[in-house]
C-alpha atoms as a PDB file:
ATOM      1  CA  UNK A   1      -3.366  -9.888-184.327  1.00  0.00           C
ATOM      2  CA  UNK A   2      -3.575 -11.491-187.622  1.00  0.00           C
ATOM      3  CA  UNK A   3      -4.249 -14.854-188.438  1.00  0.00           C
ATOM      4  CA  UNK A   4      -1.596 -16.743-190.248  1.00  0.00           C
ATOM      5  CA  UNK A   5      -2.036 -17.838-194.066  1.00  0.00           C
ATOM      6  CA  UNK A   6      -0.161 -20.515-195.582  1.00  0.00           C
ATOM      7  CA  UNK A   7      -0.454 -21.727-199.122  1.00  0.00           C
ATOM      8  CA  UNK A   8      -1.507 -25.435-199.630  1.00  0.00           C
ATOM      9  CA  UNK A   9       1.088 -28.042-200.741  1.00  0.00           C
ATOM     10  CA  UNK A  10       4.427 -25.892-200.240  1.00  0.00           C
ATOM     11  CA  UNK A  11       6.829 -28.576-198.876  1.00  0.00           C
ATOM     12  CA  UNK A  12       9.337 -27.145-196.104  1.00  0.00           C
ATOM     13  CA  UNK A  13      11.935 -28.425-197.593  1.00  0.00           C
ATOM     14  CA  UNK A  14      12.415 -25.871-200.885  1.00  0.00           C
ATOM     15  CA  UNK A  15      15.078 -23.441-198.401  1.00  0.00           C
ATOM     16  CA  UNK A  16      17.082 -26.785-197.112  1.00  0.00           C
ATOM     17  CA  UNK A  17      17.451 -27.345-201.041  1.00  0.00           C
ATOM     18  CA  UNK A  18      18.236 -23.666-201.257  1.00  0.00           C
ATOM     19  CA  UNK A  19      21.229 -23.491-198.867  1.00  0.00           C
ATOM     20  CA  UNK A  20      24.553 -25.063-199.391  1.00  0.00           C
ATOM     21  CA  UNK A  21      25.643 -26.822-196.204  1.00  0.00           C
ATOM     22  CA  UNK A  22      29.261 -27.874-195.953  1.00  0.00           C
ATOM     23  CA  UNK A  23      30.004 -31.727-194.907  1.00  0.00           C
ATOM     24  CA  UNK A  24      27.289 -32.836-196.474  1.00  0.00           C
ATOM     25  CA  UNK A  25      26.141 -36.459-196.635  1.00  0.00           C
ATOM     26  CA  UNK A  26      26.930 -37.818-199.919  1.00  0.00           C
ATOM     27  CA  UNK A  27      24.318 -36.996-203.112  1.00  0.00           C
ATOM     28  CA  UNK A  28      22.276 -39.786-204.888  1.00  0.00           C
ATOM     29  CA  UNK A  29      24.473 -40.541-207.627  1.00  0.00           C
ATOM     30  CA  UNK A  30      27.077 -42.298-204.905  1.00  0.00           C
ATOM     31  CA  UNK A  31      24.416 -44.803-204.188  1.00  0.00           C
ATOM     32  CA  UNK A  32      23.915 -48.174-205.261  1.00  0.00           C
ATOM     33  CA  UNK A  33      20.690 -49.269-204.164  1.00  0.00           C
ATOM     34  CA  UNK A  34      17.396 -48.452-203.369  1.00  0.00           C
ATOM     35  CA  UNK A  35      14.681 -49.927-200.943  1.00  0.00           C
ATOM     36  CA  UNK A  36      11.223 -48.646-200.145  1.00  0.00           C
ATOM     37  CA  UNK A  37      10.010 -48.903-196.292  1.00  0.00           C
ATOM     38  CA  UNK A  38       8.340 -50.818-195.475  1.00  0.00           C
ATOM     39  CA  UNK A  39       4.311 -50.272-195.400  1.00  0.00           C
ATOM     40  CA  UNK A  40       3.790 -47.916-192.105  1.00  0.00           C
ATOM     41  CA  UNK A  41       1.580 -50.043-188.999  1.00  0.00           C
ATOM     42  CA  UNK A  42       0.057 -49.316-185.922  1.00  0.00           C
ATOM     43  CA  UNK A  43       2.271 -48.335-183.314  1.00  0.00           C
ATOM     44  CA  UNK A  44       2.667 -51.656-180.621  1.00  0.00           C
ATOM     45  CA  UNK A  45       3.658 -48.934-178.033  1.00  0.00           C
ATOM     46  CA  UNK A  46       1.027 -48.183-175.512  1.00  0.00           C
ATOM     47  CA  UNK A  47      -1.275 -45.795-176.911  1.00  0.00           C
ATOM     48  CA  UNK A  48      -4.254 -43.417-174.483  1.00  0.00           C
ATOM     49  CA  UNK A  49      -7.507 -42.025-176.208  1.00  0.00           C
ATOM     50  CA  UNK A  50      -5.780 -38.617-175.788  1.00  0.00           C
ATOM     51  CA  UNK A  51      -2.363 -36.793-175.165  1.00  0.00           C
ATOM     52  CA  UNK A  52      -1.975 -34.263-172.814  1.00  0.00           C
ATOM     53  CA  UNK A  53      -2.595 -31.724-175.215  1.00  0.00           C
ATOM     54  CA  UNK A  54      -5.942 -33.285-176.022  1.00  0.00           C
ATOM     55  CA  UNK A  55      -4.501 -35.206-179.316  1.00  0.00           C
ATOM     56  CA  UNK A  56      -6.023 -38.479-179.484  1.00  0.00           C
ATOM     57  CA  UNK A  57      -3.525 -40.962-180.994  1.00  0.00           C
ATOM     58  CA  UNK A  58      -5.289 -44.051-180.520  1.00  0.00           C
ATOM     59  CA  UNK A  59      -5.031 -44.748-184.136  1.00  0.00           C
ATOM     60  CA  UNK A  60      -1.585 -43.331-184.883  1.00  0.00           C
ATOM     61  CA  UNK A  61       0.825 -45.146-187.114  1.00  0.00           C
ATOM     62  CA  UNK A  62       4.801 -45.585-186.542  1.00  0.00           C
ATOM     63  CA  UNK A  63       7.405 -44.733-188.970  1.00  0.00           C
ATOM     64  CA  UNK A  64      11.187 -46.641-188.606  1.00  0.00           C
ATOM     65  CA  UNK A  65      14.068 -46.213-191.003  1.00  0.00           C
ATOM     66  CA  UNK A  66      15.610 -48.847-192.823  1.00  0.00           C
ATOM     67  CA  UNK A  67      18.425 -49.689-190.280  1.00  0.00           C
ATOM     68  CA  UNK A  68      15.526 -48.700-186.866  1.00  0.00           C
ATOM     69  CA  UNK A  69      18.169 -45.890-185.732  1.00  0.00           C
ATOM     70  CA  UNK A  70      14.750 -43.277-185.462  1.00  0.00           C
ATOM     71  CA  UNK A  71      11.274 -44.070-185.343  1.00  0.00           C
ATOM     72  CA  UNK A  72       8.121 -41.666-184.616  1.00  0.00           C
ATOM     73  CA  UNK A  73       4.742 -41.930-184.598  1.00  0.00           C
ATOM     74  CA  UNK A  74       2.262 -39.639-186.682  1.00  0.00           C
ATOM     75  CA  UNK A  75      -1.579 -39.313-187.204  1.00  0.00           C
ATOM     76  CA  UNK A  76      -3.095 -42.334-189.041  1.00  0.00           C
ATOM     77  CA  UNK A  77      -4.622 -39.786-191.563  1.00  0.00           C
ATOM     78  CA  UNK A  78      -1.338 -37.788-192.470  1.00  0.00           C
ATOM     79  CA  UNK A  79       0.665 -38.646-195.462  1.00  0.00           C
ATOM     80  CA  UNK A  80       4.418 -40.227-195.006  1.00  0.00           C
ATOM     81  CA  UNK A  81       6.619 -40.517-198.123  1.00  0.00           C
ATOM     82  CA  UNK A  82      10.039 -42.491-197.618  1.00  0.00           C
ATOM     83  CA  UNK A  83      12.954 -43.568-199.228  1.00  0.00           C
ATOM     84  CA  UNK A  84      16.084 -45.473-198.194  1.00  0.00           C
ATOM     85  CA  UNK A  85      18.880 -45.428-200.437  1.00  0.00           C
ATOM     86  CA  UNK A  86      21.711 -47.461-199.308  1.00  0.00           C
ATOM     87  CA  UNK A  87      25.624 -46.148-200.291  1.00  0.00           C
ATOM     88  CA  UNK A  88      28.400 -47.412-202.277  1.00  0.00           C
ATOM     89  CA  UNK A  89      30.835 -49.552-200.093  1.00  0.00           C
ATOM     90  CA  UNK A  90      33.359 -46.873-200.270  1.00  0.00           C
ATOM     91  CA  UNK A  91      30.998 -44.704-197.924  1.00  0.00           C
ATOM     92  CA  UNK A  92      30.285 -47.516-195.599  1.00  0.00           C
ATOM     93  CA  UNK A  93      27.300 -49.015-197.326  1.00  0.00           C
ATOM     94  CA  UNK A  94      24.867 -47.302-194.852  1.00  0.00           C
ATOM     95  CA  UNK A  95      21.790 -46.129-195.755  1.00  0.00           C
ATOM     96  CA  UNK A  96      20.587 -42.878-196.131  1.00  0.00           C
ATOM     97  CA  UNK A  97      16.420 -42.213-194.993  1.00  0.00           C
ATOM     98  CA  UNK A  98      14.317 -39.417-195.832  1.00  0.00           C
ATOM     99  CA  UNK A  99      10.759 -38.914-194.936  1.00  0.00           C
ATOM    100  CA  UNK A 100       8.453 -36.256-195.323  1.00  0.00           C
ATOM    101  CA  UNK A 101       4.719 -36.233-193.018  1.00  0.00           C
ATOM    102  CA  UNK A 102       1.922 -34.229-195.098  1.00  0.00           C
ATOM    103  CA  UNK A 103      -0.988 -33.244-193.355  1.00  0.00           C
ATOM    104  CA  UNK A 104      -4.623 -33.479-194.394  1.00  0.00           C
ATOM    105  CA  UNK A 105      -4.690 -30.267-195.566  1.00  0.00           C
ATOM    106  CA  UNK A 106      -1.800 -30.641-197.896  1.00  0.00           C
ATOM    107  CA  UNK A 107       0.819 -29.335-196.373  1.00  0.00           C
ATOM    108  CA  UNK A 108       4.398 -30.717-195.553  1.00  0.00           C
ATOM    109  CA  UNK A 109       4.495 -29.614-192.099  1.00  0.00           C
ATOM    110  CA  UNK A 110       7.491 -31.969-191.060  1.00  0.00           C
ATOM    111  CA  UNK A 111      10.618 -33.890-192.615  1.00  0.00           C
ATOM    112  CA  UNK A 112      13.099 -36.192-190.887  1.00  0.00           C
ATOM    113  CA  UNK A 113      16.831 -37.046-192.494  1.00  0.00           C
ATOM    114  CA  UNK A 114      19.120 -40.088-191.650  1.00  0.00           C
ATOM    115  CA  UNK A 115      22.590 -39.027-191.297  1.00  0.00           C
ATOM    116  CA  UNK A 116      22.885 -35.920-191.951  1.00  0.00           C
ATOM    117  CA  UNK A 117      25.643 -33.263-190.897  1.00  0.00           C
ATOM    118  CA  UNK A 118      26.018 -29.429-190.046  1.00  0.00           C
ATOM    119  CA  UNK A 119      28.108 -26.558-191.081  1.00  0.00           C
ATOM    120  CA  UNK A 120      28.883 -23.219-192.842  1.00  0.00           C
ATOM    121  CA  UNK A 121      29.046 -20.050-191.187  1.00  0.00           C
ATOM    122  CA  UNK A 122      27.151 -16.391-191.144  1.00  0.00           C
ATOM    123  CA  UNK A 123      28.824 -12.805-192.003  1.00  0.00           C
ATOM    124  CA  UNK A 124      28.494 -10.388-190.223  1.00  0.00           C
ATOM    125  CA  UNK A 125      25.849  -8.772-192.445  1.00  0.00           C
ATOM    126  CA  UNK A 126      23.791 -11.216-192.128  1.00  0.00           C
ATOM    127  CA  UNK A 127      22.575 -11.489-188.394  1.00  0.00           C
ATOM    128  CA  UNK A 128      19.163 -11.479-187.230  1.00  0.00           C
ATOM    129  CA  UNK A 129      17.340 -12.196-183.751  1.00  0.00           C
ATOM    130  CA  UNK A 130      16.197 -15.371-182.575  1.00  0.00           C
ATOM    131  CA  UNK A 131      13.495 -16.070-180.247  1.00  0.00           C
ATOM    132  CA  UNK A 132      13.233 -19.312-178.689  1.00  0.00           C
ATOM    133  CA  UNK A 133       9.630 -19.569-177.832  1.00  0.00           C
ATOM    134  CA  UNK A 134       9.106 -22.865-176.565  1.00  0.00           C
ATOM    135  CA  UNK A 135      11.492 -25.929-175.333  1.00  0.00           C
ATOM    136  CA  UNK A 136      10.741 -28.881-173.662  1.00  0.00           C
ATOM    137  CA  UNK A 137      12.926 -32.273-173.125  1.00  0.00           C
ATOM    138  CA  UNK A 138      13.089 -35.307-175.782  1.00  0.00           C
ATOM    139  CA  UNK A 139      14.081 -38.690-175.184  1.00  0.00           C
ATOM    140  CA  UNK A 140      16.486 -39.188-177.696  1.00  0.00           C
ATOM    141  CA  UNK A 141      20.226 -39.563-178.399  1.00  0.00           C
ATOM    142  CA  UNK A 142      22.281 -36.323-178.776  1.00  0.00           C
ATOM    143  CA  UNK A 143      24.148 -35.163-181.486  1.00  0.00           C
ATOM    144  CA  UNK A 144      27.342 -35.154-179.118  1.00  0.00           C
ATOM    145  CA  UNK A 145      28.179 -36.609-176.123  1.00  0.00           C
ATOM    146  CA  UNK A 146      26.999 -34.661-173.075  1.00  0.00           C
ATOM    147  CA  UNK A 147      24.575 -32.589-174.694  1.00  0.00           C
ATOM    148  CA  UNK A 148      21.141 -32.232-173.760  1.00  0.00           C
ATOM    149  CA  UNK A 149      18.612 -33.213-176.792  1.00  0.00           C
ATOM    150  CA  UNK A 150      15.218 -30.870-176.691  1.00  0.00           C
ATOM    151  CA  UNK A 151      11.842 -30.097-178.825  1.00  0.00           C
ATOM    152  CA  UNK A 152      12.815 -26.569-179.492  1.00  0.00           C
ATOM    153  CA  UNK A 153      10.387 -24.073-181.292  1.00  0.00           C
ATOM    154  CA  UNK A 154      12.099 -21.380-182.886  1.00  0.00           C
ATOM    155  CA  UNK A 155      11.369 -17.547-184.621  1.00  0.00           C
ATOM    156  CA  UNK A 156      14.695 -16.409-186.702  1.00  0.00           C
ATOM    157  CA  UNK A 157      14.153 -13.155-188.115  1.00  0.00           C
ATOM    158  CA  UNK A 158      14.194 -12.265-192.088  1.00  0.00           C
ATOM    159  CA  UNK A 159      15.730  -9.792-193.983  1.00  0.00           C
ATOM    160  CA  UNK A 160      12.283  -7.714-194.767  1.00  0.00           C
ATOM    161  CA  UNK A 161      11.866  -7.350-190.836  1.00  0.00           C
ATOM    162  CA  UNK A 162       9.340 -10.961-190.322  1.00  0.00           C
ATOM    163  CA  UNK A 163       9.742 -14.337-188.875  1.00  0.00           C
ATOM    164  CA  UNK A 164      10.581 -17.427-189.698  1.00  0.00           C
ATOM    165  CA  UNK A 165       8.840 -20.133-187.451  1.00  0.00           C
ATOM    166  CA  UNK A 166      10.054 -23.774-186.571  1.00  0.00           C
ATOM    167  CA  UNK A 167       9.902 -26.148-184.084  1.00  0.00           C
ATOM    168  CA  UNK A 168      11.942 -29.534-184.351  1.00  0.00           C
ATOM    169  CA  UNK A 169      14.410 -31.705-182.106  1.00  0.00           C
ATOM    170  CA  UNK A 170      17.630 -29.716-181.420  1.00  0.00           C
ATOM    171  CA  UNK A 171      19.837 -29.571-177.895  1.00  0.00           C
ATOM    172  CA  UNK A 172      19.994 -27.403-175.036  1.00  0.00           C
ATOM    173  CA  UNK A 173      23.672 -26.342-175.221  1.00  0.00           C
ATOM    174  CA  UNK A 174      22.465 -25.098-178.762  1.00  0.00           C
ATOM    175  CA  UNK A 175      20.085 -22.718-177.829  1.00  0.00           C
ATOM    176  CA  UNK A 176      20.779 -19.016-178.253  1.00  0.00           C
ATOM    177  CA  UNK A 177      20.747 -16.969-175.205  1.00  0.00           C
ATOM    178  CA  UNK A 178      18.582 -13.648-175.349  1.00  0.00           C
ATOM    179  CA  UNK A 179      19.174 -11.310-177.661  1.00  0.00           C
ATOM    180  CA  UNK A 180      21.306 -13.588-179.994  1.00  0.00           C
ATOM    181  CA  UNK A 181      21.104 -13.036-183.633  1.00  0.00           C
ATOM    182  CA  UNK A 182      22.358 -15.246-186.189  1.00  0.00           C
ATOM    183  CA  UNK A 183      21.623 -16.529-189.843  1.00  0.00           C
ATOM    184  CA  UNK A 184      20.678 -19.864-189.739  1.00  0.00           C
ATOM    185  CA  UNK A 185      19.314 -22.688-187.403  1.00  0.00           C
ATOM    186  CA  UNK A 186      19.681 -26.499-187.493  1.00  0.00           C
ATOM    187  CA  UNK A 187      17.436 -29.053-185.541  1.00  0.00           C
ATOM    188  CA  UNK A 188      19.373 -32.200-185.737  1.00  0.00           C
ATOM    189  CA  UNK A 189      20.197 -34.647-182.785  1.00  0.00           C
ATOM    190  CA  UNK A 190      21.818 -38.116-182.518  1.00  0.00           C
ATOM    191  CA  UNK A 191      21.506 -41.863-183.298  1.00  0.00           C
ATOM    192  CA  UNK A 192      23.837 -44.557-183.203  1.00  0.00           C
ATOM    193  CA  UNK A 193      24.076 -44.376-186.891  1.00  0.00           C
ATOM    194  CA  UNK A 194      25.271 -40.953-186.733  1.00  0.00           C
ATOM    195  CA  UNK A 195      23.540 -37.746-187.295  1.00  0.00           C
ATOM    196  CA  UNK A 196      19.276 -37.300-187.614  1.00  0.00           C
ATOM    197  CA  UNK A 197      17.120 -34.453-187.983  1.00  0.00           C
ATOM    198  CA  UNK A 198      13.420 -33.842-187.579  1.00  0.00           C
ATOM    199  CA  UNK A 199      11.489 -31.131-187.634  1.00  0.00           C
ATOM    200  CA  UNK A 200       9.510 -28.666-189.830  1.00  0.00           C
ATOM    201  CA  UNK A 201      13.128 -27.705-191.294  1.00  0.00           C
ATOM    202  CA  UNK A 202      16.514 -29.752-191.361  1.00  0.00           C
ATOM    203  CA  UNK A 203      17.756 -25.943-191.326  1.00  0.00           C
ATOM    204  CA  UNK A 204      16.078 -22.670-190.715  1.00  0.00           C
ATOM    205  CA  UNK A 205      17.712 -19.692-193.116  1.00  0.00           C
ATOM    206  CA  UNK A 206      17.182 -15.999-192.606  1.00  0.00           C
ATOM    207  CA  UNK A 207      17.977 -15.289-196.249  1.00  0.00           C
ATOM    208  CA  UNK A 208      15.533 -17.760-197.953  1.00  0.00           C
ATOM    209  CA  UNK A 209      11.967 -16.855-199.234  1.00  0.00           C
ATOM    210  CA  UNK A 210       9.906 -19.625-196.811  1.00  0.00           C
ATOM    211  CA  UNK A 211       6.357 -18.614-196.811  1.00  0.00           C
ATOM    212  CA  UNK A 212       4.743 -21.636-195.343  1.00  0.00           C
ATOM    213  CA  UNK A 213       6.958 -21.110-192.620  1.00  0.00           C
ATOM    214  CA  UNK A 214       6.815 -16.991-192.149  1.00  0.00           C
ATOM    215  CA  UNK A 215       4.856 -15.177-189.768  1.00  0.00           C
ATOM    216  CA  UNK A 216       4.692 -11.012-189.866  1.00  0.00           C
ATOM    217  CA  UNK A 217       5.135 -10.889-185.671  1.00  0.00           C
ATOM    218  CA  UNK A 218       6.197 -12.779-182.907  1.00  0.00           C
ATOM    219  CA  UNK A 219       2.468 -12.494-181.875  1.00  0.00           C
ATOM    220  CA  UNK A 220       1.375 -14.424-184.975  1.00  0.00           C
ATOM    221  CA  UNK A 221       3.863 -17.411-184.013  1.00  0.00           C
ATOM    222  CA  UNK A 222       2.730 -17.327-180.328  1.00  0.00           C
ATOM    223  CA  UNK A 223      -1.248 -17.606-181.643  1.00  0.00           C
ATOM    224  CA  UNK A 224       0.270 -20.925-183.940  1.00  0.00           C
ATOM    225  CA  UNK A 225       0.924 -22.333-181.021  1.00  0.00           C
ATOM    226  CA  UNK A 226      -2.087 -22.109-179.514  1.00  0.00           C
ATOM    227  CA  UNK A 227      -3.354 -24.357-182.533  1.00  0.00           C
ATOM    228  CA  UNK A 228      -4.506 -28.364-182.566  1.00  0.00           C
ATOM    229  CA  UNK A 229      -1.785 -28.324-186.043  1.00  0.00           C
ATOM    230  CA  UNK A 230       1.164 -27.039-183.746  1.00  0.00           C
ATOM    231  CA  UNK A 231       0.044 -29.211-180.289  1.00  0.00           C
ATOM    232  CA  UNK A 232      -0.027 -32.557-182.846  1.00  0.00           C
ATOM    233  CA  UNK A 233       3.208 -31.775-184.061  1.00  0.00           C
ATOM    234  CA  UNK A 234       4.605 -31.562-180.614  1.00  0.00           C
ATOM    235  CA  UNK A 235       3.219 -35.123-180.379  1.00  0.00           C
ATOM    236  CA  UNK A 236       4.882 -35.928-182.775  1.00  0.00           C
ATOM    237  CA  UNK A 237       8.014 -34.721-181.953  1.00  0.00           C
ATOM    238  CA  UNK A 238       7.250 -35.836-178.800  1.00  0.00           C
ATOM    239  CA  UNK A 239       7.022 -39.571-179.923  1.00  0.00           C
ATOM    240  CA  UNK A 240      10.572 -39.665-181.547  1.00  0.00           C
ATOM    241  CA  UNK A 241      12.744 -42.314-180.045  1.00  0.00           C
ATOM    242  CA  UNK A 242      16.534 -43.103-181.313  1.00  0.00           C
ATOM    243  CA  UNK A 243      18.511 -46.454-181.204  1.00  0.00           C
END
């Protein structure tokens, strides 16, 4: 089995920028304000010396967006960059949150997106397998009513036969069942502001070049997950609560 290699300071994000998503929220030039978030402080949620995973988060600071529709909590010695950019009146004067969590390593190993939406569609040349390889429950809103929000990790195959690895909050109904192939995959859920997203993609794409994200087997994602990296971004995940 081979270990994985990732290049240092590669933000995730370069394939969401990549991939044109229709019903998008609106670009940066229909704002008409800006405010920084405030400076990150220790969680006041109850906190043990270790998770179950054995991830102490004693220490761990909490991120909120502007309006407090999604806050997580995240190691006090990783890296979160925010911004908050509020919209014109014409779009309902909301604001609009993206974050980005850099580890000490220097790599962008998660993002999470206020209000953001899904679509676009795969031809048929363009299917590949996905694996689900790991889902557990999250305590958050859905997406849509009824639906069943999880921490999903995901492997979406790639046109030169490899892997594409992710884990993030998606929902249950959303899963593929085995042997399902496809082109793309989303991890966004629900907040009473609309639309939210986090995970190590907004969206997973079979036909982008990824490489801090791509493994050569299915083996090589499995032995990630066996990794202190992948358990504290579970906790992570795990910490993500929705208003």
């Amino acid at each position: 089995m081979t270990r994985r290699v990732r290049p240092l300071a590669i933000a995730a994000t370069a394939a969401i920028a990549l991939l044109a998503v229709a019903g998008c929220a609106p670009a940066s030039d229909e704002a008409v304000g800006e405010s920084s978030q405030p400076s990150p402080s220790p969680s006041a949620e109850p906190s043990t010396s270790a998770s179950d995973d054995g991830i102490d988060t004693s220490d761990w600071l909490e991120y909120s967006t502007h309006d407090g529709d999604m806050t997580y909590r995240y190691p006090a010695d990783w890296t979160l960059e925010s911004e908050s950019v509020e919209s014109s009146p014409e779009m309902g004067g909301r604001w609009f949150d993206d974050a980005s969590l850099t580890a000490p390593n220097g790599q962008v190993l998660l993002q999470s997106s206020d209000f953001v939406d899904i679509g676009g569609a795969c031809g048929e040349d363009d299917q590949f397998p996905i694996e689900v390889l790991a889902s557990e429950p999250a305590d958050v809103q859905p997406l849509v009513e009824g639906e069943t929000p999880q921490i999903t990790t995901v492997a979406l195959g790639t046109a030169d036969g490899r892997w594409t690895f992710g884990v993030g909050i998606t929902s249950a109904d959303r899963l593929p069942a085995p042997d399902s192939t496809g082109c793309g995959w989303y991890f966004v859920h629900g907040s009473s502001d609309g639309g939210v997203s986090i995970g190590t993609h907004f969206v997973m794409a079979s036909g982008e070049d990824d490489p801090l994200w791509t493994v050569d087997t299915l083996d090589d994602a499995e032995a990630y997950m066996e990794t202190e990296e992948y358990a504290t971004l579970l906790e992570i995940l795990r910490s993500v609560r929705t208003a």
